[in-house]
N, C-alpha and C. Protein backbone atom coordinates (compact mmCIF):
# COMPACT_ATOMS: atom_id res chain seq x y z
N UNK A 1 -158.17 -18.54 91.91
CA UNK A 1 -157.94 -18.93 93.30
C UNK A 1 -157.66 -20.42 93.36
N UNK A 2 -156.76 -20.73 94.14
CA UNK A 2 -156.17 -21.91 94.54
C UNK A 2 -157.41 -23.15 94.86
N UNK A 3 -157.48 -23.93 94.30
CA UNK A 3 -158.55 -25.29 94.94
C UNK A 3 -158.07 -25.40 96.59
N UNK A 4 -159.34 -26.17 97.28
CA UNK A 4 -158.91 -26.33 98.69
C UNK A 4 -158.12 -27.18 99.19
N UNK A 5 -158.26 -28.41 98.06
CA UNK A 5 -157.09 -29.44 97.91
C UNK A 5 -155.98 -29.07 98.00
N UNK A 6 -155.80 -27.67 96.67
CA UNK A 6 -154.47 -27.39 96.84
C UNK A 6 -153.84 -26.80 97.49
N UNK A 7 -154.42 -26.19 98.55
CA UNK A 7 -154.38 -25.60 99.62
C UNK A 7 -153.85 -26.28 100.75
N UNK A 8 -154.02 -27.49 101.05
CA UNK A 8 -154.21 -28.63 101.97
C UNK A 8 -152.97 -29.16 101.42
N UNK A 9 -152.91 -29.31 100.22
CA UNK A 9 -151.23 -30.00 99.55
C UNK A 9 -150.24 -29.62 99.82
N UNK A 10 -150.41 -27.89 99.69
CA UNK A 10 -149.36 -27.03 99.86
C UNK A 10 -149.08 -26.75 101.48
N UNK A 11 -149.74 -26.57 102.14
CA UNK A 11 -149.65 -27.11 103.65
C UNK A 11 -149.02 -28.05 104.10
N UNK A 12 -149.51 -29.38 103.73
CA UNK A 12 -148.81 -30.56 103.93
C UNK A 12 -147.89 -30.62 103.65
N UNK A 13 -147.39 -30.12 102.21
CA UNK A 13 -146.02 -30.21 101.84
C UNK A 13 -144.62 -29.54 102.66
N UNK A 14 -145.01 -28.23 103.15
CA UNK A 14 -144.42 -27.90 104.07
C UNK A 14 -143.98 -27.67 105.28
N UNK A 15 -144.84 -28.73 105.92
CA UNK A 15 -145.10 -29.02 107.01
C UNK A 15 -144.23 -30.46 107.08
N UNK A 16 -144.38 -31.52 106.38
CA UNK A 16 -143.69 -32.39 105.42
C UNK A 16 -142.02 -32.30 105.47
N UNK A 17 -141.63 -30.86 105.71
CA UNK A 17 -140.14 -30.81 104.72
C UNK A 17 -139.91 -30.89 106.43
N UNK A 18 -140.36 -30.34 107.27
CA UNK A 18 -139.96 -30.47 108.61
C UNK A 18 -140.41 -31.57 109.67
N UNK A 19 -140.72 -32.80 108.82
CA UNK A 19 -141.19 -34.02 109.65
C UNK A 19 -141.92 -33.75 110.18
N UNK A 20 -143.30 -33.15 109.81
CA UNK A 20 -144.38 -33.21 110.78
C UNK A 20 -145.30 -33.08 109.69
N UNK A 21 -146.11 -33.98 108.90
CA UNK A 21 -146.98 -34.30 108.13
C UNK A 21 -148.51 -34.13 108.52
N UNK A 22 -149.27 -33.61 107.59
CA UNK A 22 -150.54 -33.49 108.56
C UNK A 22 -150.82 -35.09 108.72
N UNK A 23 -152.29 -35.02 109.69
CA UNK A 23 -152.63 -36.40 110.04
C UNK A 23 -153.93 -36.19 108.81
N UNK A 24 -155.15 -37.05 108.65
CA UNK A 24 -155.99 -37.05 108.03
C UNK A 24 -156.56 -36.25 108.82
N UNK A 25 -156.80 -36.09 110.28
CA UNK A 25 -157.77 -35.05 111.04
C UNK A 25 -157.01 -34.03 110.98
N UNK A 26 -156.64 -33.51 110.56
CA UNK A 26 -155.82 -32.40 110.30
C UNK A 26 -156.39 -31.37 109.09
N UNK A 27 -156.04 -32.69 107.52
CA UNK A 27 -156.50 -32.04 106.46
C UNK A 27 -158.06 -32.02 106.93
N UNK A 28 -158.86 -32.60 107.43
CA UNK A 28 -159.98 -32.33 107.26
C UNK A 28 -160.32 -31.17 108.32
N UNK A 29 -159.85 -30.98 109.58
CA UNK A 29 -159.96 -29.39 110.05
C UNK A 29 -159.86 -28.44 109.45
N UNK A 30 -158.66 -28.42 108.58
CA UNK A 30 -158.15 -27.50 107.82
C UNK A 30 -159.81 -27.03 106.29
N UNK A 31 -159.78 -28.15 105.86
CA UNK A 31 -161.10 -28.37 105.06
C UNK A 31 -162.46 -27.95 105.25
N UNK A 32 -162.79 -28.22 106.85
CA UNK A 32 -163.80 -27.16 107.41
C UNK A 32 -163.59 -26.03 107.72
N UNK A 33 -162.39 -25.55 108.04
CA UNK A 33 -161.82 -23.90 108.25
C UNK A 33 -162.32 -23.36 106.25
N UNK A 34 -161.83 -24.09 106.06
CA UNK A 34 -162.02 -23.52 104.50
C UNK A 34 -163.26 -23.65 103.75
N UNK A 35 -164.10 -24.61 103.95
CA UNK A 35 -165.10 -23.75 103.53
C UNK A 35 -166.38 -23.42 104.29
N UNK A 36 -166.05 -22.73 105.48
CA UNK A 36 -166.77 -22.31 106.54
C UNK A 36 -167.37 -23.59 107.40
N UNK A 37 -167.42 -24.46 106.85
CA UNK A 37 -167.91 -25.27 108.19
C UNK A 37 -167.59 -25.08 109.43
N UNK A 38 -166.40 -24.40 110.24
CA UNK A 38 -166.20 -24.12 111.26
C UNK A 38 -165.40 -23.01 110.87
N UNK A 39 -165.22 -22.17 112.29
CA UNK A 39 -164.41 -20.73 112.40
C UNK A 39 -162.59 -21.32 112.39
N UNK A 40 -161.93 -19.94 111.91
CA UNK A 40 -160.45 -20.84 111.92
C UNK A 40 -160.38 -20.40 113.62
N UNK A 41 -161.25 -19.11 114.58
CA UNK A 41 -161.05 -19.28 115.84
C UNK A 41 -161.30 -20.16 116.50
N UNK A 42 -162.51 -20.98 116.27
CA UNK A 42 -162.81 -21.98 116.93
C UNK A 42 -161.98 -23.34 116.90
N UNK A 43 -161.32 -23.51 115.87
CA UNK A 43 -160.66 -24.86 115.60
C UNK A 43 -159.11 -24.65 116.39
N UNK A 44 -158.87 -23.27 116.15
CA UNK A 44 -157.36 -22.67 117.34
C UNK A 44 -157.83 -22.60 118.71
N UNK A 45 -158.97 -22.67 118.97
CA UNK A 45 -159.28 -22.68 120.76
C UNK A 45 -159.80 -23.87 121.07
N UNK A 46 -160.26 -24.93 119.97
CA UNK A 46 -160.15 -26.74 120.11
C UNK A 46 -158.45 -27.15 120.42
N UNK A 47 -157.52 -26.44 119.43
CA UNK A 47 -156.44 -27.56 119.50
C UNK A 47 -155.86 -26.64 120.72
N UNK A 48 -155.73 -25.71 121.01
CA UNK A 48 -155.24 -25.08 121.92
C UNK A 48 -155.59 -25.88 123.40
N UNK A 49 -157.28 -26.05 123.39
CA UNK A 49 -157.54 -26.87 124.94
C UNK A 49 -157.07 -28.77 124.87
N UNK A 50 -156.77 -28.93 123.91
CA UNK A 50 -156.37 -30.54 123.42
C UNK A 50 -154.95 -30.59 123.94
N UNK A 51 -154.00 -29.17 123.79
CA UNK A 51 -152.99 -29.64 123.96
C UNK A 51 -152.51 -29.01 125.37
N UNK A 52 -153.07 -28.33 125.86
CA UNK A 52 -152.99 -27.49 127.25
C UNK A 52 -152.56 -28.62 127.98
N UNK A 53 -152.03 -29.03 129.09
CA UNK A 53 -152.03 -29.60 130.08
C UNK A 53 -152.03 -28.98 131.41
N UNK A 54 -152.72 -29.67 132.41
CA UNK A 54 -153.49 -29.03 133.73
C UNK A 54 -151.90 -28.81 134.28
N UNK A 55 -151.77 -27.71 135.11
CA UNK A 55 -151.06 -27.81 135.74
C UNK A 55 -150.19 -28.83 136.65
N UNK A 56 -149.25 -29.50 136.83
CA UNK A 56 -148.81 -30.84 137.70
C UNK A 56 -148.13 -30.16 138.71
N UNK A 57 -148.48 -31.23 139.76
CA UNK A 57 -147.65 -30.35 141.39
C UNK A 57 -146.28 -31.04 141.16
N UNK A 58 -145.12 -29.80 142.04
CA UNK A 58 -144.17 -30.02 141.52
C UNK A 58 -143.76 -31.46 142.45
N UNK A 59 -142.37 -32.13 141.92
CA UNK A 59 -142.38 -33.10 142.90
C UNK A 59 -142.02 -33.13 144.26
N UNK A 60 -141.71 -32.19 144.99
CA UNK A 60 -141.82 -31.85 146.30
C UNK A 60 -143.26 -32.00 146.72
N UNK A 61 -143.77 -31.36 146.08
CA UNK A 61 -144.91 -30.44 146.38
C UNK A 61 -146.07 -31.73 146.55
N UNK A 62 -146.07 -33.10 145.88
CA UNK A 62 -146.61 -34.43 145.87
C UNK A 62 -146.79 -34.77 147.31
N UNK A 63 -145.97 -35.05 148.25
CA UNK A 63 -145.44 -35.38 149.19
C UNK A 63 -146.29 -34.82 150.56
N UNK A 64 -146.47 -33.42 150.39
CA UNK A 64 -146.89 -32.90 151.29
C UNK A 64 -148.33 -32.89 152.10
């Protein structure tokens, strides 16, 4: 079985070929997904509410 490093390399690397490199908080999420320190659900329903944005009124809708 693959090291977790190499796991994290091989990730990066392809993530990499499409200009989007992990960050360091990245490999290390990825690093607690792997060896259980956290759930891989829980870390997809962290970045999921990180990147959500609240609904915005439209710009009419400001005005009123």
């Amino acid at each position: 079985m693959k090291s977790i490093d190499d796991k994290i390399n091989r990730v990066n690397a392809t993530m990499s070929m499409e200009n989007m490199p992990l960050t360091n908080a990245n490999k290390q999420q990825l690093r607690d997904c792997l060896t259980g320190k956290t759930s891989f659900k829980a870390a997809k329903e962290y970045l999921i509410e990180k990147h959500t944005r609240a609904p915005q009124a439209k710009s009419h809708e400001r005005y009123l």
